[in-house]
Protein backbone atom coordinates (compact mmCIF):
# COMPACT_ATOMS: atom_id res chain seq x y z
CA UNK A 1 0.00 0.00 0.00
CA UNK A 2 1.57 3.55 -1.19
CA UNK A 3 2.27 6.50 1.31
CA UNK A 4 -0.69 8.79 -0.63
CA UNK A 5 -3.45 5.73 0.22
CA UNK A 6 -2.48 5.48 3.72
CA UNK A 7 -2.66 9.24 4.46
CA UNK A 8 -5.44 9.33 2.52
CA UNK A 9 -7.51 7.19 4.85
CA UNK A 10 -6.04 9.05 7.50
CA UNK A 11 -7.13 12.38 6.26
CA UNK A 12 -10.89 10.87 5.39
CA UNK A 13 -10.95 9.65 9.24
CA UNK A 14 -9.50 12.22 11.38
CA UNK A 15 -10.83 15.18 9.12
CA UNK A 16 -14.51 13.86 9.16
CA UNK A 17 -15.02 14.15 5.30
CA UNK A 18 -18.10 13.19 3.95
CA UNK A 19 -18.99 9.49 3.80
CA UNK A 20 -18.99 9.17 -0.01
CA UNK A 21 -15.25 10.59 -0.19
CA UNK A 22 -14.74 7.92 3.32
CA UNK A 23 -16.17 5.31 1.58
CA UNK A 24 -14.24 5.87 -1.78
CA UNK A 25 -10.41 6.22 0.12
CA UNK A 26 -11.69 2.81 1.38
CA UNK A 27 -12.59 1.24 -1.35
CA UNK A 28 -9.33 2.58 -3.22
CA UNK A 29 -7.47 0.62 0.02
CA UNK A 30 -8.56 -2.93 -0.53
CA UNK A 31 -8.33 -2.31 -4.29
CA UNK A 32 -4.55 -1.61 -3.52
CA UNK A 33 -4.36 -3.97 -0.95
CA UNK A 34 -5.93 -6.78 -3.03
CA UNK A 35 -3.05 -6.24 -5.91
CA UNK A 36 -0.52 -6.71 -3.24
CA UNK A 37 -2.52 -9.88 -1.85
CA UNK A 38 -3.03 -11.19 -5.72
CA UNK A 39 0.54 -10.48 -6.45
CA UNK A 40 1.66 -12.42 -3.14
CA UNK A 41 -0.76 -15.06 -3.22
CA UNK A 42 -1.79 -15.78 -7.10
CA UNK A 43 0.43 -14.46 -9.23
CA UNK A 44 3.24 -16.84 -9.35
CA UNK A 45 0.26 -19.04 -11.34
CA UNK A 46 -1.55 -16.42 -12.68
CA UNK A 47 -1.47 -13.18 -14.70
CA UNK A 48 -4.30 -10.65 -14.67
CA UNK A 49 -4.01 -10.01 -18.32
CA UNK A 50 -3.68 -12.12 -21.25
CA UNK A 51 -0.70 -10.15 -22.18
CA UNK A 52 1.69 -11.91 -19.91
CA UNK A 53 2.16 -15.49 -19.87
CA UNK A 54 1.11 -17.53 -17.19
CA UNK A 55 1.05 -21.53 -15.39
CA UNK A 56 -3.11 -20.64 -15.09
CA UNK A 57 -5.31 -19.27 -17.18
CA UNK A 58 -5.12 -15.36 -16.99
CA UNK A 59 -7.99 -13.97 -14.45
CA UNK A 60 -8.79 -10.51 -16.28
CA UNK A 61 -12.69 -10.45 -16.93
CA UNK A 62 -13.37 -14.01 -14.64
CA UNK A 63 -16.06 -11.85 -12.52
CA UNK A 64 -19.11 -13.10 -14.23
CA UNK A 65 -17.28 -15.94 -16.85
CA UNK A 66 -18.55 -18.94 -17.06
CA UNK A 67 -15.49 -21.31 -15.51
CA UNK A 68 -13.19 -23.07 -18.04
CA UNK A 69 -14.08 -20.96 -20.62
CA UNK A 70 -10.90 -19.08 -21.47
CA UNK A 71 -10.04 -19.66 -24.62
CA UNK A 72 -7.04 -21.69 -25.13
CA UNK A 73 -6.46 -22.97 -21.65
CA UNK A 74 -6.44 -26.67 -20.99
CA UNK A 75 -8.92 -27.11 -18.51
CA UNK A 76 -9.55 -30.06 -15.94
CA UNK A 77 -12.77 -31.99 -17.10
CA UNK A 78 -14.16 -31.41 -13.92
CA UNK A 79 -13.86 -27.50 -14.42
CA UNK A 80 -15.11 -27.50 -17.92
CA UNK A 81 -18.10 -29.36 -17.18
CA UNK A 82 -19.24 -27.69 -14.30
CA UNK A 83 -21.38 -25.24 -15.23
CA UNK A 84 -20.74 -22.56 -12.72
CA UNK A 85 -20.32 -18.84 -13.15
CA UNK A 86 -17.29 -16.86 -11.43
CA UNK A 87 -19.51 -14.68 -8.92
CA UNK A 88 -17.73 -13.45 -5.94
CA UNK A 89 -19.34 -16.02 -4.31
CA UNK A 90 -17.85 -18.96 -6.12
CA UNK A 91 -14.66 -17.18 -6.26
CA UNK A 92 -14.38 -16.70 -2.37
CA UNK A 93 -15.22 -20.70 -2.26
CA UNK A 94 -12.35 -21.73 -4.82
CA UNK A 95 -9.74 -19.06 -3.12
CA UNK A 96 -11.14 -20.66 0.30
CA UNK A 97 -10.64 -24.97 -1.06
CA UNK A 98 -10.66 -25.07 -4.75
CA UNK A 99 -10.00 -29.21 -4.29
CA UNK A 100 -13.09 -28.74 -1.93
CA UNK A 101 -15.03 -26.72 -4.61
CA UNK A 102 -14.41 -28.48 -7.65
CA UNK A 103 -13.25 -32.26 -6.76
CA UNK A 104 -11.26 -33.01 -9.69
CA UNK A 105 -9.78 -29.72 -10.52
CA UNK A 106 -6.04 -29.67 -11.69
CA UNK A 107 -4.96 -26.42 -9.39
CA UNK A 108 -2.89 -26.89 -6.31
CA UNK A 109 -4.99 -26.35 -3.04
CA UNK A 110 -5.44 -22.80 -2.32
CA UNK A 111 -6.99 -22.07 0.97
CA UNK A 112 -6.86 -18.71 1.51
CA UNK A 113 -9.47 -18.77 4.51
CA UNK A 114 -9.14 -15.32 6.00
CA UNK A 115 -12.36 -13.55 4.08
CA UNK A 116 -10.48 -9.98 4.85
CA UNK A 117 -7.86 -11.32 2.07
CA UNK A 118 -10.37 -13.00 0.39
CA UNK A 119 -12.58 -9.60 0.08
CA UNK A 120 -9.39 -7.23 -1.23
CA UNK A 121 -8.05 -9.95 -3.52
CA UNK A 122 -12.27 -10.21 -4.88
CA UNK A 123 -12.02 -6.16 -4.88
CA UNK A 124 -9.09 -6.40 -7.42
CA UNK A 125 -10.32 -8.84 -9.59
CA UNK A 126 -13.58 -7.17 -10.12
CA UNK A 127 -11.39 -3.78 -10.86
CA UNK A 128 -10.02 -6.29 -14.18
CA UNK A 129 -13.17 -7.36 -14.91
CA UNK A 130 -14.11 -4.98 -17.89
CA UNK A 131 -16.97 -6.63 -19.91
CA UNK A 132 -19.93 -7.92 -19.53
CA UNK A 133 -19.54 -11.63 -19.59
CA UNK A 134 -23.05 -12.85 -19.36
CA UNK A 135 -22.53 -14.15 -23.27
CA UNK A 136 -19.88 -16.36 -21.52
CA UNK A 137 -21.76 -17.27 -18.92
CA UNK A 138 -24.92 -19.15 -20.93
């Protein structure tokens, strides 16, 4: 988290500003803090962007993608066939036991359990999701 976040937050708490502006330097903290926990936690298997190569399919535009749908990605069967849609719901399952999740599923265990983490990492990913997916989703 930069310096001008921190003091941010700081300024929107001890100066009283107006819960909109509040609420904004907060939501501009997990943001931050959620690239930091993505970049710590999910990186080293998967990029954000399909511009940089990755182990796992990249995770820009998953909020609302139907799962194992990225083009080009070689899927467990289990995944493929599942028929579920990446809501932050399902997301904050597979981050929480993916092998729990989806029993068959070729990703290591995850288990990020701590739904703080879970809720800035979710706060990224919807910041790189872009389009409307529902298409993907059917």
């Amino acid at each position: 988290m930069t310096h001008r976040i921190a003091a941010l937050a700081l300024v929107a708490v001890t100066m009283g500003t107006t819960p909109a502006f509040a609420q904004e330097a907060f939501e501009t903290i997990k943001i931050e803090a959620g690239k930091a926990l993505f970049a710590s936690q999910c990186a080293r298997c998967h990029a954000v962007d399909a511009n940089h190569e990755s182990y796992g399919p990249p995770l820009e535009n998953v909020v609302g993608r139907a799962a194992g749908s990225y083009r080009d990605y070689d899927y467990s069967i289990a995944l493929e066939a599942s028929g579920i849609v990446w809501t932050e719901a399902a997301l904050r399952a597979w981050m929480e036991d993916n092998q729990g999740f989806m029993p068959g599923t070729k990703m290591r265990h995850v288990g990020i359990e701590d739904r703080t983490v879970q809720d800035f990492i979710l706060a990224y990913l919807v910041t790189k999701t872009t389009q409307d997916n529902s298409a993907i989703s059917e």
